[in-house]
Protein backbone atom coordinates (compact mmCIF):
# COMPACT_ATOMS: atom_id res chain seq x y z
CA UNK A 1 -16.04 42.48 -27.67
CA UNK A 2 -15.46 42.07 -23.73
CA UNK A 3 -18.90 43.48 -23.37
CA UNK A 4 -20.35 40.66 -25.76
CA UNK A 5 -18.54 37.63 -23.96
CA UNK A 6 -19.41 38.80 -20.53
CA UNK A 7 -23.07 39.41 -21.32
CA UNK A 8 -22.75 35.27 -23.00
CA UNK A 9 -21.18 34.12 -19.16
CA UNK A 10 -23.96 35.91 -17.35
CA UNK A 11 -26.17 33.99 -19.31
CA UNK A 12 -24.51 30.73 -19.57
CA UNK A 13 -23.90 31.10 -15.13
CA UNK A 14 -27.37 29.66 -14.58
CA UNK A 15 -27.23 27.07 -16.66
CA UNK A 16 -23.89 25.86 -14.96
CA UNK A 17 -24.54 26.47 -11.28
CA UNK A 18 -28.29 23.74 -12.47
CA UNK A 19 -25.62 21.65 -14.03
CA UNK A 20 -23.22 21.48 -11.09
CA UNK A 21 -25.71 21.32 -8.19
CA UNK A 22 -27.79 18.23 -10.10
CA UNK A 23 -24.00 16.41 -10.03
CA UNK A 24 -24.37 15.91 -6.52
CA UNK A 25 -27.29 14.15 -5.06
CA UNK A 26 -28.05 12.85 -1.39
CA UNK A 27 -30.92 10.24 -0.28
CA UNK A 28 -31.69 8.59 3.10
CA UNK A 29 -31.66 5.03 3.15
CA UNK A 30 -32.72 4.68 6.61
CA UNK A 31 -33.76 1.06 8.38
CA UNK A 32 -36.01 1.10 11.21
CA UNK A 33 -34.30 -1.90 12.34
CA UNK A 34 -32.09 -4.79 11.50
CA UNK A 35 -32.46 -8.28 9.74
CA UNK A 36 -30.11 -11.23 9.49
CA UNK A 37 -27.86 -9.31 6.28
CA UNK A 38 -28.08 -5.89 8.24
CA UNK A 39 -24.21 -4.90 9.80
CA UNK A 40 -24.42 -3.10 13.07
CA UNK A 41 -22.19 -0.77 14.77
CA UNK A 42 -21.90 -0.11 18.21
CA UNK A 43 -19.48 1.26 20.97
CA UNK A 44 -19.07 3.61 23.83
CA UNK A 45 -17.43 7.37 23.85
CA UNK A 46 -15.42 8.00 26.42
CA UNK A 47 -13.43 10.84 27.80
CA UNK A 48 -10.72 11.73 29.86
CA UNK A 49 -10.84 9.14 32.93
CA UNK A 50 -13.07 6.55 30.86
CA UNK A 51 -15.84 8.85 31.61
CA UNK A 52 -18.84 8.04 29.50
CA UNK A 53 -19.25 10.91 26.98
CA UNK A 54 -23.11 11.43 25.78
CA UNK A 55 -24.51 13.55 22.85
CA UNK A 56 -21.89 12.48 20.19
CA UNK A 57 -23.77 12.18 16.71
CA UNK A 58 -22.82 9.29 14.56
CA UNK A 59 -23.22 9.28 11.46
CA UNK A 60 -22.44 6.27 8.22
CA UNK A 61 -22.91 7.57 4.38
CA UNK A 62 -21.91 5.34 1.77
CA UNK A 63 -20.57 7.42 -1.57
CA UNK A 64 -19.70 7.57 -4.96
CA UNK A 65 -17.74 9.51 -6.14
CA UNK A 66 -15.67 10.61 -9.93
CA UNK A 67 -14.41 13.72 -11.45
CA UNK A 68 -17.84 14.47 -12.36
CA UNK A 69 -20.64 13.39 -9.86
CA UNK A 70 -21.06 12.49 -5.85
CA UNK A 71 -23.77 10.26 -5.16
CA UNK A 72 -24.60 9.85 -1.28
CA UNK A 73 -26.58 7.72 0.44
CA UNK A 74 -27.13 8.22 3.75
CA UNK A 75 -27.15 4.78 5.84
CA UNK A 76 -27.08 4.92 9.62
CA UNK A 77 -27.46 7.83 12.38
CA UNK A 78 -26.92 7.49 16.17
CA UNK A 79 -26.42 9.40 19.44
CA UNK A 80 -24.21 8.46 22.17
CA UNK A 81 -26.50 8.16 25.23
CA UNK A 82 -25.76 8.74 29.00
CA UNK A 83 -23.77 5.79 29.27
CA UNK A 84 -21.66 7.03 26.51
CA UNK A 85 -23.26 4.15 24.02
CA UNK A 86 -24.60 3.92 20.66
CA UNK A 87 -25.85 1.10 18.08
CA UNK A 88 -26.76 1.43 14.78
CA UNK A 89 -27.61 -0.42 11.86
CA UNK A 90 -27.69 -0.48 7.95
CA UNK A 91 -27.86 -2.51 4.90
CA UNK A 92 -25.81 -3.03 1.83
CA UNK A 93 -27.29 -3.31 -1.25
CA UNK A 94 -25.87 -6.39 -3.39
CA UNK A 95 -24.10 -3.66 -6.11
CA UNK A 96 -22.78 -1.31 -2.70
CA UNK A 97 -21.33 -4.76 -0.97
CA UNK A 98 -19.28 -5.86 -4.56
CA UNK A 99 -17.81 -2.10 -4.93
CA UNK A 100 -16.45 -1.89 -0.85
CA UNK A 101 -15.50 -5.60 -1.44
CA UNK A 102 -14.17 -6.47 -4.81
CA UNK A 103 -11.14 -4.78 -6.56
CA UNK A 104 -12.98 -2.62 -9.33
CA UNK A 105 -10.84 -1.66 -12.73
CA UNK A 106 -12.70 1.60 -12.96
CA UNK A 107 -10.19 3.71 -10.54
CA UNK A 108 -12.22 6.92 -12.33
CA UNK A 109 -14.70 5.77 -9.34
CA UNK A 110 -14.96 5.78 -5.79
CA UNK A 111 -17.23 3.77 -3.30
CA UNK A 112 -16.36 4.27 0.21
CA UNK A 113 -18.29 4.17 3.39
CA UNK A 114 -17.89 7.50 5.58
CA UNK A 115 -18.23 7.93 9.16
CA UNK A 116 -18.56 10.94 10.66
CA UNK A 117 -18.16 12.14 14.05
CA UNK A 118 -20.57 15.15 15.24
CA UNK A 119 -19.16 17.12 18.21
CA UNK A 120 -20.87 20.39 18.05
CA UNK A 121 -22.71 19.55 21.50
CA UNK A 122 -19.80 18.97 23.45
CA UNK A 123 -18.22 21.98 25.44
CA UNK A 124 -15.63 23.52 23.84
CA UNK A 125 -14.43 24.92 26.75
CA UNK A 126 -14.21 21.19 28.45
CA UNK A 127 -13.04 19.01 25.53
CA UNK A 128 -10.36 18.90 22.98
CA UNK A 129 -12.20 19.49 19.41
CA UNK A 130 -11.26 20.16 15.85
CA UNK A 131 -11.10 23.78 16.43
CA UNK A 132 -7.71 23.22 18.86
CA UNK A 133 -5.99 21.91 16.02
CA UNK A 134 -5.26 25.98 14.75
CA UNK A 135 -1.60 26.48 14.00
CA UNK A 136 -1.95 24.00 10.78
CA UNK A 137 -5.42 24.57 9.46
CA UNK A 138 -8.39 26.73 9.82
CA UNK A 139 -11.07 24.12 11.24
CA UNK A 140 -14.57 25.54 10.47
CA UNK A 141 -16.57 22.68 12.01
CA UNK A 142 -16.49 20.47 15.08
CA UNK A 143 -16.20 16.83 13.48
CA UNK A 144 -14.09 14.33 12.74
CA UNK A 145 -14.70 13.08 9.04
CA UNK A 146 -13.42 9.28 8.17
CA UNK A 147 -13.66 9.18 4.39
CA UNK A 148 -12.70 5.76 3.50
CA UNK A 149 -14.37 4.16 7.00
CA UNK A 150 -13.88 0.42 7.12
CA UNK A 151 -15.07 -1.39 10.13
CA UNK A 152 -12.49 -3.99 12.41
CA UNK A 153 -11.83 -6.73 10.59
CA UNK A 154 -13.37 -8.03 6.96
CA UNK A 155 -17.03 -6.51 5.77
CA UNK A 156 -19.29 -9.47 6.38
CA UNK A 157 -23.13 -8.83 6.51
CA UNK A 158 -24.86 -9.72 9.28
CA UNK A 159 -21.90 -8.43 11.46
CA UNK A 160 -21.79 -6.79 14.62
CA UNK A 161 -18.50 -4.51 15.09
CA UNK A 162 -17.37 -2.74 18.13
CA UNK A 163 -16.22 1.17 17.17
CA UNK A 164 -15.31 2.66 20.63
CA UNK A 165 -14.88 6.94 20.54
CA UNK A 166 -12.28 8.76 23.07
CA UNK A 167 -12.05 12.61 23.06
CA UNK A 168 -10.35 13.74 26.26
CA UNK A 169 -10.48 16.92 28.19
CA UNK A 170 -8.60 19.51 28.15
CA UNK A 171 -6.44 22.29 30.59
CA UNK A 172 -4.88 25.33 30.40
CA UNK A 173 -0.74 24.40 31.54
CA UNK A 174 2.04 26.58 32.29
CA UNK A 175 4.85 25.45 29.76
CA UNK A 176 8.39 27.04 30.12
CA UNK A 177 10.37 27.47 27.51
CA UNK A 178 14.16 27.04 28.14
CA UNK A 179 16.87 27.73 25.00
CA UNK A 180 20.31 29.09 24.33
CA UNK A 181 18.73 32.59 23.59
CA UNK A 182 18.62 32.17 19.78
CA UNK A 183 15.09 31.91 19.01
CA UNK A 184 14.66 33.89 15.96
CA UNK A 185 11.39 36.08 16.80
CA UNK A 186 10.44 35.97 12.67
CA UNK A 187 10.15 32.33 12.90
CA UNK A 188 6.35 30.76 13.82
CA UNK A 189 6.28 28.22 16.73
CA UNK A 190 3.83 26.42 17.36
CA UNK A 191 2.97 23.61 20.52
CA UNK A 192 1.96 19.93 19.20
CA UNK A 193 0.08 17.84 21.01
CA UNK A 194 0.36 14.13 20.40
CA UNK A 195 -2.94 11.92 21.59
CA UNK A 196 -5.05 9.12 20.98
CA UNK A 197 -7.89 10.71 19.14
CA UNK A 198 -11.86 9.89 17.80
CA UNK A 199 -12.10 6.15 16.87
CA UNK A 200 -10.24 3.56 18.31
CA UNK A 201 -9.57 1.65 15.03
CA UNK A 202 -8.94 4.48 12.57
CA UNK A 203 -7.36 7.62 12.24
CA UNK A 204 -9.05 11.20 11.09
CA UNK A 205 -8.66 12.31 8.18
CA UNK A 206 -8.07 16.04 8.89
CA UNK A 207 -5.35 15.95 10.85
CA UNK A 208 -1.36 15.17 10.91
CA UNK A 209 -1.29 11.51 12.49
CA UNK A 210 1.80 9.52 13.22
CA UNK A 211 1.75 5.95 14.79
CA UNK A 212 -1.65 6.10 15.84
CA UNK A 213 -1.74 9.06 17.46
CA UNK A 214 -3.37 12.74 16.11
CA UNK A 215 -1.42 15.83 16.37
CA UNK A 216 -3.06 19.23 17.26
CA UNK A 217 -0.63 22.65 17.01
CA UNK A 218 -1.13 25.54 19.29
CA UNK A 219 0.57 28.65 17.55
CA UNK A 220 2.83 30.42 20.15
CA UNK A 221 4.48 33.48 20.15
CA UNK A 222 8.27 32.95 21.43
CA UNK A 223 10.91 35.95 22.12
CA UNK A 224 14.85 35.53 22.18
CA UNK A 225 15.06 34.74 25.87
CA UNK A 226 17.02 31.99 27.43
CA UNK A 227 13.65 31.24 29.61
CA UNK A 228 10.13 32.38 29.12
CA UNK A 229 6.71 31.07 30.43
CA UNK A 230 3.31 30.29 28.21
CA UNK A 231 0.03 29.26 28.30
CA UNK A 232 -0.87 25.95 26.14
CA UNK A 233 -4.15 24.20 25.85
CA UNK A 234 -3.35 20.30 26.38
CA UNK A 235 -5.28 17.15 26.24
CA UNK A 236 -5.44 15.50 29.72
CA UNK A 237 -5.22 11.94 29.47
CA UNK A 238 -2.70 8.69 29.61
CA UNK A 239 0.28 9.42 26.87
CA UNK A 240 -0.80 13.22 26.15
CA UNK A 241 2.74 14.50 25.22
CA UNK A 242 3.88 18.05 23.87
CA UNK A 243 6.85 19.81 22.17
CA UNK A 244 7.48 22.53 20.40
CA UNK A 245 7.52 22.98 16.49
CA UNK A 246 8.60 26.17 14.70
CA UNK A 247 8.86 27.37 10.76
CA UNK A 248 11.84 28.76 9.90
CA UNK A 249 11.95 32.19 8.22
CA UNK A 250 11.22 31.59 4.59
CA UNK A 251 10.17 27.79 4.93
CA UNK A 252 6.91 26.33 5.29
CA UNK A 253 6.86 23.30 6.93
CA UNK A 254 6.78 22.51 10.88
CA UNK A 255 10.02 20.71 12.74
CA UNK A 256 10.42 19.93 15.79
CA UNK A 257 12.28 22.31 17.92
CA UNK A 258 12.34 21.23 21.75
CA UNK A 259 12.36 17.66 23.61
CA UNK A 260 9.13 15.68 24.58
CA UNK A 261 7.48 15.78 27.51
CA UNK A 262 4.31 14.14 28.64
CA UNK A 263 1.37 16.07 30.47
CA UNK A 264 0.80 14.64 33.88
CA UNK A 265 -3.14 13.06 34.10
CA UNK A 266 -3.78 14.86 37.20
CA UNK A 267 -2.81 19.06 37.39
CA UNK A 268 -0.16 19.27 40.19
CA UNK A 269 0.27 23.09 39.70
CA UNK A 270 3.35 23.04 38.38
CA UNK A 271 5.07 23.66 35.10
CA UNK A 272 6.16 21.67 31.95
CA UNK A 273 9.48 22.33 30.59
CA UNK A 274 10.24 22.53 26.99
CA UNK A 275 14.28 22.60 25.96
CA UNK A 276 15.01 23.75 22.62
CA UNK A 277 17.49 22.02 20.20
């Protein structure tokens, strides 16, 4: 009997992975350039400094989505030049402009614009990337994905909107820990740092955020020492602050565990101090 219903999945499989794979379906939509109903986006990356930041890859989907089926169209690409700018433009279809406009009763589907931010070219080593953001999640890929995009201000076509990028650098600091010498060594610690992240006007949505600001954890390893030195990576740039986290024994969830304290702009060769509660 086990032998008949596995030989009926092996040959039902096939049929399923066709019927899955033909629920999704991408197409480019591509202008070569604007008219008067075309919106256009445009801004400048910058990094640490407001240093122009080239080779960032923009990209603008618009989607539909249910429990059953994705449909994607893709709608604009750019690169961020040497200057650190970018422009590009798209059109709305009469049907795509009512769904991202108009309340729709259906809530069984989706239309959103998506922007996405491509960072793979960017030095890993030099800038502060998805990747850094390893004591929560497990990032595979070096972008920042805005599911539910929505440019400044109300969708009008024939708009321009301004989307400005920031991803700062990043340093190696010398943080010391400083406690009453009851760290519990089972626990998992981890160092958060707080910054103004990707797109001016809108948050990522792969990462903790809290008053406009993204958080990236550093996992740490602490011992039960009244004062101990680490390494941290840190985002160098105006309001970059850090504390440390931990997870109890048995819990799951981060809390804060030490005071704030914001990195200095420019390295003075000293050292941070973290005070536990």
């Amino acid at each position: 009997m086990i032998m008949k219903k596995l030989l009926l999945y092996l040959l039902a499989l096939p049929v399923l992975m066709m019927l899955f794979a033909s629920c999704h379906s991408e197409e480019d939509d591509f202008i070569d350039k604007p008219n008067p109903k075309s919106l256009i986006i445009k801004g400048v990356a910058r990094t640490s400094g407001g240093q122009p930041l080239p080779n960032i890859e923009v990209k603008l989907d618009f989607r539909e989505a249910s429990l059953v089926a994705t449909k994607v169209r893709h709608k604009a690409k750019a690169t961020t030049d040497k200057d650190g700018s970018y422009i590009m433009f798209f059109n709305l279809s009469d049907e795509e402009f009512k769904h991202l406009t108009t309340f729709v009763g259906d809530v069984s589907i989706s239309y959103n614009l998506q922007l996405t931010l491509d960072l793979n070219k960017l030095d890993d080593k030099e800038y502060l990337l998805p990747s850094d953001d390893s004591a929560v999640r497990d990032p595979k890929e070096k972008k920042l994905f805005y599911y539910a995009y929505r440019p400044q201000g109300k969708l009008q076509l024939g708009k321009v909107y301004e989307e400005n990028i920031f991803i700062p650098r990043k340093q190696l600091m010398n943080v010391r820990v400083e406690s009453n010498g009851t760290i519990n060594e089972k626990d998992k610690f981890a160092v958060r740092n707080r910054i103004k992240y990707g797109l001016e006007s809108q948050m990522p949505d792969q990462f903790d955020t809290e008053g406009g600001l993204v958080d990236f954890y550093r996992p740490v390893t602490l011992k039960n020492t009244h004062s101990q030195l680490i390494q941290i990576t840190c985002a160098i740039a105006e309001g970059s602050k850090i504390a440390l986290y931990r997870i109890p024994e048995g819990e799951y969830n981060y809390k804060q565990f030490s005071s704030e304290v914001e990195v200095p702009v420019t390295s003075s060769g000293g050292e941070l101090i973290l005070r536990t509660y």
